[in-house]
N, C-alpha and C. Protein backbone atom coordinates (compact mmCIF):
# COMPACT_ATOMS: atom_id res chain seq x y z
N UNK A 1 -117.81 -77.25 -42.99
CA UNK A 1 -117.84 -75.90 -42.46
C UNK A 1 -118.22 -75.95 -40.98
N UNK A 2 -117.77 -75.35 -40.09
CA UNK A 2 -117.54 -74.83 -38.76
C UNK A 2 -118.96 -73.77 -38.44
N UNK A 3 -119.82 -74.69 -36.98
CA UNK A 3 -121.04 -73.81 -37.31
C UNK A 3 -120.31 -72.32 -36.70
N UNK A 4 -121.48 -71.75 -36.79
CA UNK A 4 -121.35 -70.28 -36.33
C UNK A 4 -122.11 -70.07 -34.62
N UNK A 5 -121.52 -70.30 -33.83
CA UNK A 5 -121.88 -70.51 -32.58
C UNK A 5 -122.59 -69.13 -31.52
N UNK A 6 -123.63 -69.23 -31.74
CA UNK A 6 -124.56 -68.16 -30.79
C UNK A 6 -124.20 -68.32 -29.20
N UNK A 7 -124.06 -67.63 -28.55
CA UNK A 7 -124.32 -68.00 -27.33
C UNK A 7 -125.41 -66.94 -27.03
N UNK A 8 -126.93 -67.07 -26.27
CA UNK A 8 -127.87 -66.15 -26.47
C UNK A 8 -128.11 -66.11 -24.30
N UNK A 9 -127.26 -64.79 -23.91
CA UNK A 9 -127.38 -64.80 -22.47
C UNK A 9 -128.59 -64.00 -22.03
N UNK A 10 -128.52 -64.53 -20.76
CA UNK A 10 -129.85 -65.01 -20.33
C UNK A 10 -131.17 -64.60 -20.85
N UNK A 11 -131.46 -65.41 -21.99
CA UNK A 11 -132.90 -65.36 -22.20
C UNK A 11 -134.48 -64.93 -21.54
N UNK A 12 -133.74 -65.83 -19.99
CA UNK A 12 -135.13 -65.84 -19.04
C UNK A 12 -135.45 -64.49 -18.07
N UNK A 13 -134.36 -63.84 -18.34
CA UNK A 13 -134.64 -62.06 -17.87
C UNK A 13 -134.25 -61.16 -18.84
N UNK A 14 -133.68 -61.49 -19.90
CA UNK A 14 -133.51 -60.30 -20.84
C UNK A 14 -133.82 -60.43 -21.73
N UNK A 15 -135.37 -60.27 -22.27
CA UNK A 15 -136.54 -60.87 -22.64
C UNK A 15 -137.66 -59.71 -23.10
N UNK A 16 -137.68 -58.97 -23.11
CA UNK A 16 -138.40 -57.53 -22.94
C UNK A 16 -139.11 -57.62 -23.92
N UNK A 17 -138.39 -56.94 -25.05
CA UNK A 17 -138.73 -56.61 -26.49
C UNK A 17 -139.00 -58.37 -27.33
N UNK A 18 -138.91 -59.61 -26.97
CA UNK A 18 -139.29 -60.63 -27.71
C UNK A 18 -138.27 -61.27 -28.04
N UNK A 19 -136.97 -60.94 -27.40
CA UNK A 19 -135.79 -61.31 -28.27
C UNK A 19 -135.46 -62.24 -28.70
N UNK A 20 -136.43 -63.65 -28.31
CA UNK A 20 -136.11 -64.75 -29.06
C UNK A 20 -136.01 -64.81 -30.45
N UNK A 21 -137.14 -63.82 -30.69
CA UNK A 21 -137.52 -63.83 -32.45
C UNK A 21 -136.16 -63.40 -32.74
N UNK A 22 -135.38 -62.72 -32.34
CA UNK A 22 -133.92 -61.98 -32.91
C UNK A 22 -133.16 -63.23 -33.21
N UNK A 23 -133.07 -64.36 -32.16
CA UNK A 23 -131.92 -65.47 -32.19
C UNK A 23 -133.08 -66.40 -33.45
N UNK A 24 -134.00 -66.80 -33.30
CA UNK A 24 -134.71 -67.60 -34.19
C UNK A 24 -134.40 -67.31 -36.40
N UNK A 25 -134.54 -65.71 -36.04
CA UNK A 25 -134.41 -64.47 -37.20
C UNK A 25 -132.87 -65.09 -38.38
N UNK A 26 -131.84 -64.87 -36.87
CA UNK A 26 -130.55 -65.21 -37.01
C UNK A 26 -130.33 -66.95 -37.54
N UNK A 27 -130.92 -67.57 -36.95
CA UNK A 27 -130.82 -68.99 -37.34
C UNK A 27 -131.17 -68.70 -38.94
N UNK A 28 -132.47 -69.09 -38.86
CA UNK A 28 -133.16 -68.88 -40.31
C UNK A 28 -132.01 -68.24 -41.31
N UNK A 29 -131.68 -67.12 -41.48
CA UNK A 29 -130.91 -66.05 -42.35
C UNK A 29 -129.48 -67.30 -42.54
N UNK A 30 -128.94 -68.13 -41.32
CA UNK A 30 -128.10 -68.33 -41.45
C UNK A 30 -128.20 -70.07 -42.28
N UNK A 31 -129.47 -70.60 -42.30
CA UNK A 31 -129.41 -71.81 -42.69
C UNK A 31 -130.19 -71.63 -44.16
N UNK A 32 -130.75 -70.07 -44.34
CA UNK A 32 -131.28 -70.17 -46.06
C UNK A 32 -129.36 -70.09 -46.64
N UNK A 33 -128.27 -69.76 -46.14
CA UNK A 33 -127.35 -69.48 -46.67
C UNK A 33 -126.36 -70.48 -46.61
N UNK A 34 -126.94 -71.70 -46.36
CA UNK A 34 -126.20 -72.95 -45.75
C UNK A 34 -125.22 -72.86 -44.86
N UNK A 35 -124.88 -72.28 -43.71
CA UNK A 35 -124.25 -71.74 -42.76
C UNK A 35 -125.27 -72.77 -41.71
N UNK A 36 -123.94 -73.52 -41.42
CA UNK A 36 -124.53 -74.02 -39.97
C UNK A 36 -124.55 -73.40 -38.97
N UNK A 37 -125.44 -73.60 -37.78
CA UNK A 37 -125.48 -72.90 -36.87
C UNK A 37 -126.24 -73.42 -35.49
N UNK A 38 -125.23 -72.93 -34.90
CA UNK A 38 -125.80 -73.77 -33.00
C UNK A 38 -126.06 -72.59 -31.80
N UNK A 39 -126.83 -72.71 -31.20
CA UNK A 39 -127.55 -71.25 -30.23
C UNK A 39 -127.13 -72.15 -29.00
N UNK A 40 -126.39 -71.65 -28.03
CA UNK A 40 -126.46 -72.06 -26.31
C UNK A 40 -127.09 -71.07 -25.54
N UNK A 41 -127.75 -71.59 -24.62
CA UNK A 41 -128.28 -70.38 -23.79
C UNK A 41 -127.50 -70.55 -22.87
N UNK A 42 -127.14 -69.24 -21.88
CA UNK A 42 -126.89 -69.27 -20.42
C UNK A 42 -127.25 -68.55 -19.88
N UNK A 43 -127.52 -68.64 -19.00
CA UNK A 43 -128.43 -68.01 -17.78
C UNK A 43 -127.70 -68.17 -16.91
N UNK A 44 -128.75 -67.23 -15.98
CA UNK A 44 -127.67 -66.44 -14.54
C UNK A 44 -127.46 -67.79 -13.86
N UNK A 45 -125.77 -67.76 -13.31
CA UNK A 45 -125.15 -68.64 -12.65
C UNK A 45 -124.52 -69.48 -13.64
N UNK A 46 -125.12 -69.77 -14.76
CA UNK A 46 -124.39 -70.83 -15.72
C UNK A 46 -122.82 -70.27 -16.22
N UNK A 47 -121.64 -70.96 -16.18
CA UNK A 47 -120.26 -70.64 -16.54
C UNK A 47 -120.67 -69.91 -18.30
N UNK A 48 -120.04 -68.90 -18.03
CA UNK A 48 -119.42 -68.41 -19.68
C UNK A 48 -118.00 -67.93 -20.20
N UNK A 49 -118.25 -68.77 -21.01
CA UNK A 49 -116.75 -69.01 -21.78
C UNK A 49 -117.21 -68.25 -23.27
N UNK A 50 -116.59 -67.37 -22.77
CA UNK A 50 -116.87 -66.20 -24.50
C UNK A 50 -116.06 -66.91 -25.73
N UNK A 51 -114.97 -67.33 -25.10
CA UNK A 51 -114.60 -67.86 -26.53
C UNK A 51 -115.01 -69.47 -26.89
N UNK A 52 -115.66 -70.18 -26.48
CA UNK A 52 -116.80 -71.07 -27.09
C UNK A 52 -117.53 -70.70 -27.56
N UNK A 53 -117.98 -68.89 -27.95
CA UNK A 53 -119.27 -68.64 -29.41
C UNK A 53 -118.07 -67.34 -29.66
N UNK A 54 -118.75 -67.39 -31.17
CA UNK A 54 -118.57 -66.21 -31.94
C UNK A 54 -119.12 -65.34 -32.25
N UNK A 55 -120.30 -65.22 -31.46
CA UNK A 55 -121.27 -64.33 -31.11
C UNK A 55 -121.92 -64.28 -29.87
N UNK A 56 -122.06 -63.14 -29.32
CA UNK A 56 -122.98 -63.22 -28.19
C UNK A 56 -124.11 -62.11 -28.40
N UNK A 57 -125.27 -62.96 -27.85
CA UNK A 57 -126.92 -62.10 -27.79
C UNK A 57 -127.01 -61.82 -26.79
N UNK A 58 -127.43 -60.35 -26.40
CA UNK A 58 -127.75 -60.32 -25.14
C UNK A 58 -129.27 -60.00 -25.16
N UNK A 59 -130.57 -59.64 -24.74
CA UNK A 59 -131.49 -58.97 -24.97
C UNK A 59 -131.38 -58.00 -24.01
N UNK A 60 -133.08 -57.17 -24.19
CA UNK A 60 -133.45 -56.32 -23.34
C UNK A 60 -134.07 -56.52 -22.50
N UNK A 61 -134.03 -55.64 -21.17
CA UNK A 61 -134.51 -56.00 -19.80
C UNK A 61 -134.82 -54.76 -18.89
N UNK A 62 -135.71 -55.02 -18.09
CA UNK A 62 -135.80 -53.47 -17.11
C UNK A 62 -134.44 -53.45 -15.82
N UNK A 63 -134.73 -52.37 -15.63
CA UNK A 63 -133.45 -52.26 -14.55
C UNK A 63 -133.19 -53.08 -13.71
N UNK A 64 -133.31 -53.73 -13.04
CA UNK A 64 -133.55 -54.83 -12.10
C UNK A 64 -133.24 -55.88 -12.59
N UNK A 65 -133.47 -56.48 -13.50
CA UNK A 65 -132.89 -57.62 -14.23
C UNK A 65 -131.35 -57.64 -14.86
N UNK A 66 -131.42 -56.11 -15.38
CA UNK A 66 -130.09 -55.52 -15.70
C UNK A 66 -128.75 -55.65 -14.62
N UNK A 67 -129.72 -55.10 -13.58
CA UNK A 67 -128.54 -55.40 -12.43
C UNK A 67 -128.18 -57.10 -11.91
N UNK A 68 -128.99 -57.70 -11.84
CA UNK A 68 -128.84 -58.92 -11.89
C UNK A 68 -128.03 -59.37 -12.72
N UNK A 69 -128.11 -59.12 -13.97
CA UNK A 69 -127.10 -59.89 -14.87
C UNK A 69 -125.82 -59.09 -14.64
N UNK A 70 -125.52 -58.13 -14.71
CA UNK A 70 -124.85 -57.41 -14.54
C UNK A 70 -123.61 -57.81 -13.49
N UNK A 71 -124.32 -58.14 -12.37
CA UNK A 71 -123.52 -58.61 -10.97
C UNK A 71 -123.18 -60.23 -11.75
N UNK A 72 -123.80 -60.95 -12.54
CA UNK A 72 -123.58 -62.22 -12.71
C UNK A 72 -122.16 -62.34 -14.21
N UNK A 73 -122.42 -60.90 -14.57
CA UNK A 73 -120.62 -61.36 -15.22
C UNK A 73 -119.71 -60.71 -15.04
N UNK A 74 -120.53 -60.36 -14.06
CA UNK A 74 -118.68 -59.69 -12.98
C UNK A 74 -118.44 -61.04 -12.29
N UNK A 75 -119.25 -61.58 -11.87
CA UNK A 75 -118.78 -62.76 -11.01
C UNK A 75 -117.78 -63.84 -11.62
């Protein structure tokens, strides 16, 4: 079986509410069900290729960070 590929963007500003526990949450749920599963992070500046995951995480962030990322996937 073919894992189930997270990509969890940028962690290191969109971070607010704890959101790691969300991607950690997701693992767990997915390996009591024998579902493999692989998390990439990217962060601002790092290339993203949406279709290398089948999921994307984004978290929460205050405005300012928002705009930051924001400008970084328009780029």
């Amino acid at each position: 079986m073919r894992p189930l590929r997270i990509g969890y963007l940028y962690p290191k500003v969109m971070n607010l509410y704890g959101d790691l526990v969300n991607i950690r949450c997701l693992e767990e749920r997915c390996q009591r069900r024998g579902i493999p599963v692989t998390v990439a992070e990217v962060g601002l500046g790092d290339p993203l290729d949406p279709d290398a995951f089948d999921l994307l995480f984004i978290g929460g962030g205050q405005d300012r960070e928002q705009t930051k990322v924001a400008d970084d996937l328009a780029g």
